[in-house]
Protein backbone atom coordinates (compact mmCIF):
# COMPACT_ATOMS: atom_id res chain seq x y z
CA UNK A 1 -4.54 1.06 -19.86
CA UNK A 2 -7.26 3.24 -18.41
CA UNK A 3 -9.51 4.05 -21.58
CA UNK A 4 -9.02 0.64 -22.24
CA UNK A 5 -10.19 -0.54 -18.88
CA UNK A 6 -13.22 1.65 -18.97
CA UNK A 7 -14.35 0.61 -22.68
CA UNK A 8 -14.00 -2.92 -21.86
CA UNK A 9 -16.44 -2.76 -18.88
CA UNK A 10 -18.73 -0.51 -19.31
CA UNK A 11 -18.93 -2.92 -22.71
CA UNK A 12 -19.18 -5.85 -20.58
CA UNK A 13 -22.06 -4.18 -18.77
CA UNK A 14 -24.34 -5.18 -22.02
CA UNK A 15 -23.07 -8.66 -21.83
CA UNK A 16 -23.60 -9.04 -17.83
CA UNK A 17 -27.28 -7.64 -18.57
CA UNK A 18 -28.16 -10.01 -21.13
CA UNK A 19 -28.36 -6.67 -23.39
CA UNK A 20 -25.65 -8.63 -25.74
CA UNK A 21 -24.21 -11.65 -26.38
CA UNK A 22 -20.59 -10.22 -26.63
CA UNK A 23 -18.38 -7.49 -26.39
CA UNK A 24 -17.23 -6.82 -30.20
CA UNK A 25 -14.32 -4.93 -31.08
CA UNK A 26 -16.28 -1.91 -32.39
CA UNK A 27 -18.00 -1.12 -29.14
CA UNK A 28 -14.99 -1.41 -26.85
CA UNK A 29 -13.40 0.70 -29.39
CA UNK A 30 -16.32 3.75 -29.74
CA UNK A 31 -16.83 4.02 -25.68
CA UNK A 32 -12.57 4.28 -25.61
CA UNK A 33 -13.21 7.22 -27.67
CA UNK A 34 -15.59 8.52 -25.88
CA UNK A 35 -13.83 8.40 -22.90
CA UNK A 36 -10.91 9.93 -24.26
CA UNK A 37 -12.96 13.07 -25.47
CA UNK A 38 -14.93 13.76 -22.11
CA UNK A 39 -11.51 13.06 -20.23
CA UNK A 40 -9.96 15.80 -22.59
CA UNK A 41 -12.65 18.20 -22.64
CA UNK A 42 -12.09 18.30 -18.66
CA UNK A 43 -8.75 18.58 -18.45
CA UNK A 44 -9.28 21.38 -20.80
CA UNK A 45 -11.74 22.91 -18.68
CA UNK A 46 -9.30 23.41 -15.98
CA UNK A 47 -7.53 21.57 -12.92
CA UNK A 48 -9.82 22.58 -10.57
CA UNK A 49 -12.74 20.92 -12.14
CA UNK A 50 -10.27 17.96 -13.22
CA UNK A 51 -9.25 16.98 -9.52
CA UNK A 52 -12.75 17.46 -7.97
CA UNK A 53 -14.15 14.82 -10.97
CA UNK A 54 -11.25 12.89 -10.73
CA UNK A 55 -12.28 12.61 -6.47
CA UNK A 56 -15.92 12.41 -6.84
CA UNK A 57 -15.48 9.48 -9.76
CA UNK A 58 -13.44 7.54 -7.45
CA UNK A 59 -15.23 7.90 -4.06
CA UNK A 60 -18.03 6.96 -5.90
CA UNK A 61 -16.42 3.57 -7.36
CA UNK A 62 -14.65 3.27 -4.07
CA UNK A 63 -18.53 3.26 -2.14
CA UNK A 64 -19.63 0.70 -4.89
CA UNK A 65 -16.89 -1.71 -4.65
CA UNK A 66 -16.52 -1.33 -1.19
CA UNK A 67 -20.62 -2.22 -0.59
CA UNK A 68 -20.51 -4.99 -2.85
CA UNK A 69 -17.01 -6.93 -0.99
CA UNK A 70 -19.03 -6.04 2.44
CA UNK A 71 -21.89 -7.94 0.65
CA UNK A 72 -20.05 -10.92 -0.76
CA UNK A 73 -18.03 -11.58 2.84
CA UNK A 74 -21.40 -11.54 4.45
CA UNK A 75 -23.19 -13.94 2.10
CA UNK A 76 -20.37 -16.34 1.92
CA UNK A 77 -19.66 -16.73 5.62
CA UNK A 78 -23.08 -17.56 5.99
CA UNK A 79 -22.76 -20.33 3.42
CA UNK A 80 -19.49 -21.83 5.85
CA UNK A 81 -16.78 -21.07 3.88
CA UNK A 82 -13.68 -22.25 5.88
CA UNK A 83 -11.70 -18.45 6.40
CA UNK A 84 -9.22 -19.85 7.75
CA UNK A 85 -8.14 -22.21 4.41
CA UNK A 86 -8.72 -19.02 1.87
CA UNK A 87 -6.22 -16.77 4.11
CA UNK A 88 -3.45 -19.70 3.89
CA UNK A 89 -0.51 -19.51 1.70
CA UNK A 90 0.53 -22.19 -0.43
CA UNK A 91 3.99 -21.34 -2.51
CA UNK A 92 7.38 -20.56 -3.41
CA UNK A 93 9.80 -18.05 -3.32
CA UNK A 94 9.14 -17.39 -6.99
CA UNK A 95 5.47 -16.53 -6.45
CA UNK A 96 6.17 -14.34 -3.19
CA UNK A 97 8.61 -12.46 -5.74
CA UNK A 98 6.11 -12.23 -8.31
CA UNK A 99 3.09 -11.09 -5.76
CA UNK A 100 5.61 -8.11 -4.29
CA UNK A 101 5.48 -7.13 -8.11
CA UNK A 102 1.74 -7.02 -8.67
CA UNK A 103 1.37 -5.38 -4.80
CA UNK A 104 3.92 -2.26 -5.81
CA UNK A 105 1.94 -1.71 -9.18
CA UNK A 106 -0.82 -1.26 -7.23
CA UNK A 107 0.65 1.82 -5.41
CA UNK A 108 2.31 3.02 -8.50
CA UNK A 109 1.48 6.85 -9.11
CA UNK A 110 1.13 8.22 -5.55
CA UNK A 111 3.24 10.96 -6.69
CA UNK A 112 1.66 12.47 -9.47
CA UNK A 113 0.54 15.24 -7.24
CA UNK A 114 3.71 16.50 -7.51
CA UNK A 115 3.14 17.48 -10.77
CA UNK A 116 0.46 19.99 -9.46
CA UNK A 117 2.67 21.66 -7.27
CA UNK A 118 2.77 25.45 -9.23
CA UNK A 119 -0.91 25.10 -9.36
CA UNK A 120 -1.79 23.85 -5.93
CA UNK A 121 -2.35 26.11 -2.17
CA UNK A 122 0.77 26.29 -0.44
CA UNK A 123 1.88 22.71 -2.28
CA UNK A 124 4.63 22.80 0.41
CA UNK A 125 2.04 21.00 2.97
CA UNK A 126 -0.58 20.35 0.50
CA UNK A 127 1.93 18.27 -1.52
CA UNK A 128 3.62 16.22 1.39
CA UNK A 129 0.28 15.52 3.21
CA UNK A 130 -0.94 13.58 -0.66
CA UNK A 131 2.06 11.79 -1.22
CA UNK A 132 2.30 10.58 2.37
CA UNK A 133 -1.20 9.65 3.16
CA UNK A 134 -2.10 8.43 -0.43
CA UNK A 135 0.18 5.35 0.02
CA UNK A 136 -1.32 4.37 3.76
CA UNK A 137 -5.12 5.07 2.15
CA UNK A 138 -4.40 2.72 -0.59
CA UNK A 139 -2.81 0.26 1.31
CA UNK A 140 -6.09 0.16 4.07
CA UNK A 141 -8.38 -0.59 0.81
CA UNK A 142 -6.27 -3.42 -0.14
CA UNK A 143 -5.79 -4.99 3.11
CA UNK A 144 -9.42 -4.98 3.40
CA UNK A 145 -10.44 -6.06 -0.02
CA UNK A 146 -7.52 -9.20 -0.74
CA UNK A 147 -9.05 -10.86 2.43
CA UNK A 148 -12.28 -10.73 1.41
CA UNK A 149 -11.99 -11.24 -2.11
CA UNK A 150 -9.62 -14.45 -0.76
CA UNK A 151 -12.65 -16.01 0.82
CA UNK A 152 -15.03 -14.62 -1.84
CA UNK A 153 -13.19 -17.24 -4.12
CA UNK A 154 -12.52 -19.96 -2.16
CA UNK A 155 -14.47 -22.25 -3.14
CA UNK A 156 -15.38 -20.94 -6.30
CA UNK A 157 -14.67 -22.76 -9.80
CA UNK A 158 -11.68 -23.06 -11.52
CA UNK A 159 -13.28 -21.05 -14.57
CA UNK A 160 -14.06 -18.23 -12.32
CA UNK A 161 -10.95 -18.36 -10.35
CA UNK A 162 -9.06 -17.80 -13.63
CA UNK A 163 -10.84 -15.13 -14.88
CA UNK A 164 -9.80 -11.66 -15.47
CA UNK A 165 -12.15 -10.42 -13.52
CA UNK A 166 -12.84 -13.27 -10.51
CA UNK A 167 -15.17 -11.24 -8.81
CA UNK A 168 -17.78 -10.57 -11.71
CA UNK A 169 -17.38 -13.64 -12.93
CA UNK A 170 -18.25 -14.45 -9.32
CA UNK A 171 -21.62 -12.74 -9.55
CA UNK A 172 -22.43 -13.85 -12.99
CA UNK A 173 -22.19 -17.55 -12.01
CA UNK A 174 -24.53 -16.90 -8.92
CA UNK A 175 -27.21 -15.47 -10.63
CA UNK A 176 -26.46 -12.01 -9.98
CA UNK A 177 -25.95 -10.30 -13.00
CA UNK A 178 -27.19 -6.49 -11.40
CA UNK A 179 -24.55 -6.76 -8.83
CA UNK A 180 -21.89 -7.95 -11.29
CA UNK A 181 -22.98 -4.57 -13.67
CA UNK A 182 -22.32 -2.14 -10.81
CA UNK A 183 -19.02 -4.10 -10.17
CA UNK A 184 -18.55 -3.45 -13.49
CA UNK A 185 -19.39 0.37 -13.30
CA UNK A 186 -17.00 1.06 -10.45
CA UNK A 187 -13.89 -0.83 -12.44
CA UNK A 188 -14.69 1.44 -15.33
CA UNK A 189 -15.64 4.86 -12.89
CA UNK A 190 -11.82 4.25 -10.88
CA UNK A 191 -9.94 3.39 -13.92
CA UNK A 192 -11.09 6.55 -15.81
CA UNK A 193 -10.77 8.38 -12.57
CA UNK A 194 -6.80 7.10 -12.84
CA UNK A 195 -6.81 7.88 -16.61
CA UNK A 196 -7.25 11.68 -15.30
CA UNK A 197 -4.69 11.96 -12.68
CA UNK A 198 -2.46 10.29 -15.15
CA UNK A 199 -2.64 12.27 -17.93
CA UNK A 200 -2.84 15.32 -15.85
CA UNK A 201 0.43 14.44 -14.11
CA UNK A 202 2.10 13.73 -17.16
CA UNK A 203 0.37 17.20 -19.40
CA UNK A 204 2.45 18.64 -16.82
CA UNK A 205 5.76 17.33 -17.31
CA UNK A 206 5.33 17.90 -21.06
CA UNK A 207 4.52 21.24 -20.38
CA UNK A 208 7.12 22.16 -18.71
CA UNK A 209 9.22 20.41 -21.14
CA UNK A 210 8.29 22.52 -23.79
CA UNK A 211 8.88 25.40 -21.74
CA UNK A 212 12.04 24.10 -20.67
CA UNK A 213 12.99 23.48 -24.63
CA UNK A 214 13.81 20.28 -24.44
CA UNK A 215 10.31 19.43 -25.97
CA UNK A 216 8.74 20.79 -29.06
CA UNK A 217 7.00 24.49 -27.72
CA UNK A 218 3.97 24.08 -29.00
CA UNK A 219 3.71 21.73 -26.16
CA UNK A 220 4.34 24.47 -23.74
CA UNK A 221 1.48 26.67 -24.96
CA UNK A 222 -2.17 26.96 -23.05
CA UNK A 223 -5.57 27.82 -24.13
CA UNK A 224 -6.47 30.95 -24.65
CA UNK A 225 -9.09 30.65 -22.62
CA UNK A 226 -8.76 28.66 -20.01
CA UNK A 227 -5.20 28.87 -19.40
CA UNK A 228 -4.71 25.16 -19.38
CA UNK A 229 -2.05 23.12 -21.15
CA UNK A 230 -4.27 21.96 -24.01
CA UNK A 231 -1.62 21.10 -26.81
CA UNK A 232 0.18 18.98 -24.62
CA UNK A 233 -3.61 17.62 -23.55
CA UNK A 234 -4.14 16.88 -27.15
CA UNK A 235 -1.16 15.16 -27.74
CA UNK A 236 -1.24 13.04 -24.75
CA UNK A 237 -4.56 12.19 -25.42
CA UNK A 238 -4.18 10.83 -29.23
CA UNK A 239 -0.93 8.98 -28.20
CA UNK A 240 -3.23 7.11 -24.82
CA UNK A 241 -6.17 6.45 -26.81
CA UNK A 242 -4.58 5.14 -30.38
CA UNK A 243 -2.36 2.81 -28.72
CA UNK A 244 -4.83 0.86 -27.12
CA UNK A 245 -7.39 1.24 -30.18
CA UNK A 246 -4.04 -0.36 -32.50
CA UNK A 247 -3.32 -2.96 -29.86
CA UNK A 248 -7.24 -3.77 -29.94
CA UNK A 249 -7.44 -4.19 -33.68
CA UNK A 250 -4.15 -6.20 -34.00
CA UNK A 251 -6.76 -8.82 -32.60
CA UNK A 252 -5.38 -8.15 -29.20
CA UNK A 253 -8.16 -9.38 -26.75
CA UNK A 254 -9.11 -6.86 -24.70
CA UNK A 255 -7.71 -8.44 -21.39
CA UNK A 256 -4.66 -9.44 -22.56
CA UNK A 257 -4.01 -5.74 -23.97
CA UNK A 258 -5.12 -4.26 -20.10
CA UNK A 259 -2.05 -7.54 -18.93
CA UNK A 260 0.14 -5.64 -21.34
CA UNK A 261 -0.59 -2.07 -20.41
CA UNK A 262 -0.28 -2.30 -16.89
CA UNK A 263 2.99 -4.36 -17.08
CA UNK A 264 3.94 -1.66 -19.16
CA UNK A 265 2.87 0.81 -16.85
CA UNK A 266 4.45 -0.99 -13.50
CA UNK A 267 7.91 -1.30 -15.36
CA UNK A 268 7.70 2.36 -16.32
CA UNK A 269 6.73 3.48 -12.53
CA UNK A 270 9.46 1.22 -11.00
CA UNK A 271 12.19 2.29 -13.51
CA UNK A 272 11.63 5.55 -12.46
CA UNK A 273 11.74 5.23 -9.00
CA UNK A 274 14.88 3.90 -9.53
CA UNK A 275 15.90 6.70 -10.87
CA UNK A 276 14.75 8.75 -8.90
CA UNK A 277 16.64 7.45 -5.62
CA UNK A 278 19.70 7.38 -7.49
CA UNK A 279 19.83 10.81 -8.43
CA UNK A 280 17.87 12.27 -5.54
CA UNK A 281 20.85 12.06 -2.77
CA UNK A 282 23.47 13.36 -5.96
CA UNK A 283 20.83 16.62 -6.30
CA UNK A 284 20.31 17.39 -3.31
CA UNK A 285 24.11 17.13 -2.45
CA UNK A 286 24.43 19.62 -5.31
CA UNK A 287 22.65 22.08 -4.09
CA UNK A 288 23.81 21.94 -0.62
CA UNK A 289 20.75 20.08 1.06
CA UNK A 290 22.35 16.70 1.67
CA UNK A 291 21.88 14.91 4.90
CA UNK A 292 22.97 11.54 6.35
CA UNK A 293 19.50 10.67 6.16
CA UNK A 294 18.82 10.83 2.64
CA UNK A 295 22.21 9.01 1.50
CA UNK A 296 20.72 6.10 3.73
CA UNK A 297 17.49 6.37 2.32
CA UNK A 298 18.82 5.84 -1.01
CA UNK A 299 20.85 3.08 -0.76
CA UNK A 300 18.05 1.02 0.71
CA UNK A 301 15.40 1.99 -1.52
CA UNK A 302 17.80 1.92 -4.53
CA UNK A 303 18.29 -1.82 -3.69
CA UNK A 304 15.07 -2.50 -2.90
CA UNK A 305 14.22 -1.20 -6.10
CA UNK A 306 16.76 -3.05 -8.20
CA UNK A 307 14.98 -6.35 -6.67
CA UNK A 308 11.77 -5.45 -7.90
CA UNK A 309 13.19 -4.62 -11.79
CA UNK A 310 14.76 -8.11 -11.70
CA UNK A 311 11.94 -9.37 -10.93
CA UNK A 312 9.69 -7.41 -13.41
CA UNK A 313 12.10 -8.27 -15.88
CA UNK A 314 11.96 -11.83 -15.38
CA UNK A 315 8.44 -11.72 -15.01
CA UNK A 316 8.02 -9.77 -18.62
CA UNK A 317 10.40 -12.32 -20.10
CA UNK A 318 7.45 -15.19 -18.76
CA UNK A 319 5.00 -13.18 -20.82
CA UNK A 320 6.27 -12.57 -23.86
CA UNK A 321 9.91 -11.39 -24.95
CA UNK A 322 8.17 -8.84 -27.13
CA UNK A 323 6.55 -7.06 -23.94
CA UNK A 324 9.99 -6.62 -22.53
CA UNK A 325 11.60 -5.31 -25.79
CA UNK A 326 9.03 -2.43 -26.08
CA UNK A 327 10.29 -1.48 -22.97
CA UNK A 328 13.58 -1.41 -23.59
CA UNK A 329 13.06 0.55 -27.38
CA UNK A 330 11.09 3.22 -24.91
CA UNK A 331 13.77 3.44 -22.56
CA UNK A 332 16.97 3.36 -25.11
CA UNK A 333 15.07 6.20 -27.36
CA UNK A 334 14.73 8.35 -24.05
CA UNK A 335 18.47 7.95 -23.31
CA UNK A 336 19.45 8.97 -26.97
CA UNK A 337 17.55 11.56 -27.13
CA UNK A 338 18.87 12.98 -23.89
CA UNK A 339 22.48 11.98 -25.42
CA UNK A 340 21.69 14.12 -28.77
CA UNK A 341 20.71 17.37 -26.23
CA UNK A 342 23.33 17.27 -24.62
CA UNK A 343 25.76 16.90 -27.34
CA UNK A 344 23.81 19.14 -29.87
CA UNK A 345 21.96 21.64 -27.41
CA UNK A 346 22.98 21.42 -23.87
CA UNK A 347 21.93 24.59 -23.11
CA UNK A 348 18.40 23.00 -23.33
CA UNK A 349 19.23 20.72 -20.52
CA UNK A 350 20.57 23.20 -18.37
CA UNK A 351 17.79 24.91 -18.58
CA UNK A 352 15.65 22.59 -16.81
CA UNK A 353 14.30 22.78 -13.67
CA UNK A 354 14.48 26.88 -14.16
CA UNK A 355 10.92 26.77 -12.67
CA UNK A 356 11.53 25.50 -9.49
CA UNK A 357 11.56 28.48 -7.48
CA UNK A 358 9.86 28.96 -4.32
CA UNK A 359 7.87 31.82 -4.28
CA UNK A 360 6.11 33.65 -1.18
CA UNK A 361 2.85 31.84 -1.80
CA UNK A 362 4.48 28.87 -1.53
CA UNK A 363 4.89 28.92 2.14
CA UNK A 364 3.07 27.79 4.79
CA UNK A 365 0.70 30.91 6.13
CA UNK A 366 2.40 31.21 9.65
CA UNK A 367 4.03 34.39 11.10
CA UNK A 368 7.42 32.22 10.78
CA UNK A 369 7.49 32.29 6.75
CA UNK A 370 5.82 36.16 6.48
């Protein structure tokens, strides 16, 4: 969904601009590309230079958005719109349901640090200070920018209400088509931003897959260079980038294939969660680091969890059954292939993990751990 996201608005820049009249396949298609090859030739380049891009790219879009929401809650409480009636809630249990779906996708990913952990400083703080204060960052932007986009829209049109992108259609229909290009510009700058720490996260996981050998091992190979992961770069670079080019010229519009990705996307994240608390108190009992605490832990989130996939599920069944049944192909073919290792090679699957050994370095630097 990311290359996607940032072909269709730095596209929509020319149309915002008066520069075009429309955003034809072609050029949402070559500035994908694009995209693709500069986010590949950094990842190539090395992590280092990957995570300080990836954090300049979005503080910068962060800045920009954040300016232009200051801007639009000061010029539309000077026009009187009634705060009050945009913060009030009008609905059902069904829509609260569906809105705790679209908030969660919005924190999906938080942990892809992890994946960074054997090339991080001491990831045992490192690590834990991202994934805890990544969450409570995110969630300070959004409970800034719902309210204000809220009363933004208020009183705006129905044809900019239902737009894909309220706010720029927002600025467009006021006259301010400058403002509605940088809005534009910081979509595109944080989604390719995400499209880094993405594909970075999950280069690693192949990686160590094909390491691990339950992955072809060309996969677990780096440059000779730069000592990066670069087939598994490759690879997860042609698969992110002809999707959403196939999806675009199956006469897909552009919106509705960012709907589908991200759906995609939030099942995927949820499903693994899932997983994740399941199995996490079962581990950890296995290895003889089981507490009270974490068997509680589980349970709740485990059922909190299974709430939201119900509701993802019913909510991908509302937007088409074929949405939900690419899910399901993705999820069955990663449980039969699993299946075939461990019938045909399960020395492949015990195997992994065989990295995850704490070394000296790993430590904190106080005289306790020396």
């Amino acid at each position: 969904a990311g290359l996607l996201a940032v072909g269709t608005y730095l596209s929509h820049i020319a149309v915002t601009t008066g520069l075009a009249r429309g955003t034809p396949t072609g050029a949402i298609v070559a500035v994908t590309v694009v995209a693709a090859v500069v986010a590949a030739l950094v990842m190539i380049r090395g992590i280092r230079i990957s995570a300080r891009i990836t954090l300049l790219v979005e503080c910068v879009s962060v800045g920009l958005v954040g300016a232009l929401l200051i801007l639009l809650l000061v010029t539309t409480t000077r026009t009187g719109v009634p705060v009050a009636a945009a913060m009030s809630w009008e609905g059902n249990a069904q829509g609260m349901a569906l809105s705790v779906i679209v908030a969660v996708s919005a924190f999906v990913g938080f942990e892809s640090s992890t994946t960074l952990s054997g090339e991080a400083r001491h990831p045992f703080l490192s690590v834990p200070r991202v994934i805890r204060w990544t969450p409570v960052a995110a969630a300070a932007l959004y409970l800034i920018a719902l309210p204000v986009q809220a009363i933004a829209l208020a009183e705006a049109p129905d044809s900019v209400r239902e737009s894909a992108t309220p706010l720029v259609a927002l600025l467009v229909s006021e006259g301010s088509t400058g403002l509605s290009a940088i809005l534009d510009l910081g979509i595109a700058a944080s989604f390719f931003a995400c499209t880094l720490a993405s594909v970075n996260a999950l280069v690693r996981v192949l990686f160590c897959m094909g390491r691990e050998g339950v992955a072809p091992s060309a996969l677990g190979r780096t440059h000779p260079r730069f000592q990066t992961p670069a087939p598994a770069i490759a690879a997860s670079m042609v698969v992110v980038t002809a999707v959403p080019i196939a999806v675009l010229l199956a006469s897909v519009s552009p919106d509705q294939g960012l709907r589908i990705f991200l759906t995609l996307s939030a099942c995927g994240y949820i499903g693994s969660y899932l997983a994740g608390c399941l199995s996490a108190p079962i581990l950890l009992r296995r290895i003889g680091e089981s507490t009270p605490a974490v068997w509680v832990l589980g349970v709740v989130t485990t059922v909190i969890l299974l709430f939201l996939v119900v509701n993802a599920v019913v909510f991908a069944i509302q937007d088409g059954i074929v949405l939900l049944a690419v899910y399901a192909v993705i999820m069955a073919a990663a449980v039969l292939y699993t299946l075939a290792l461990r019938r045909l090679a399960p020395h492949r699957l015990a195997s992994v993990g065989i990295y995850d050994e704490t070394q000296r370095t790993d430590l904190l630097p106080t005289a306790a751990f020396q």
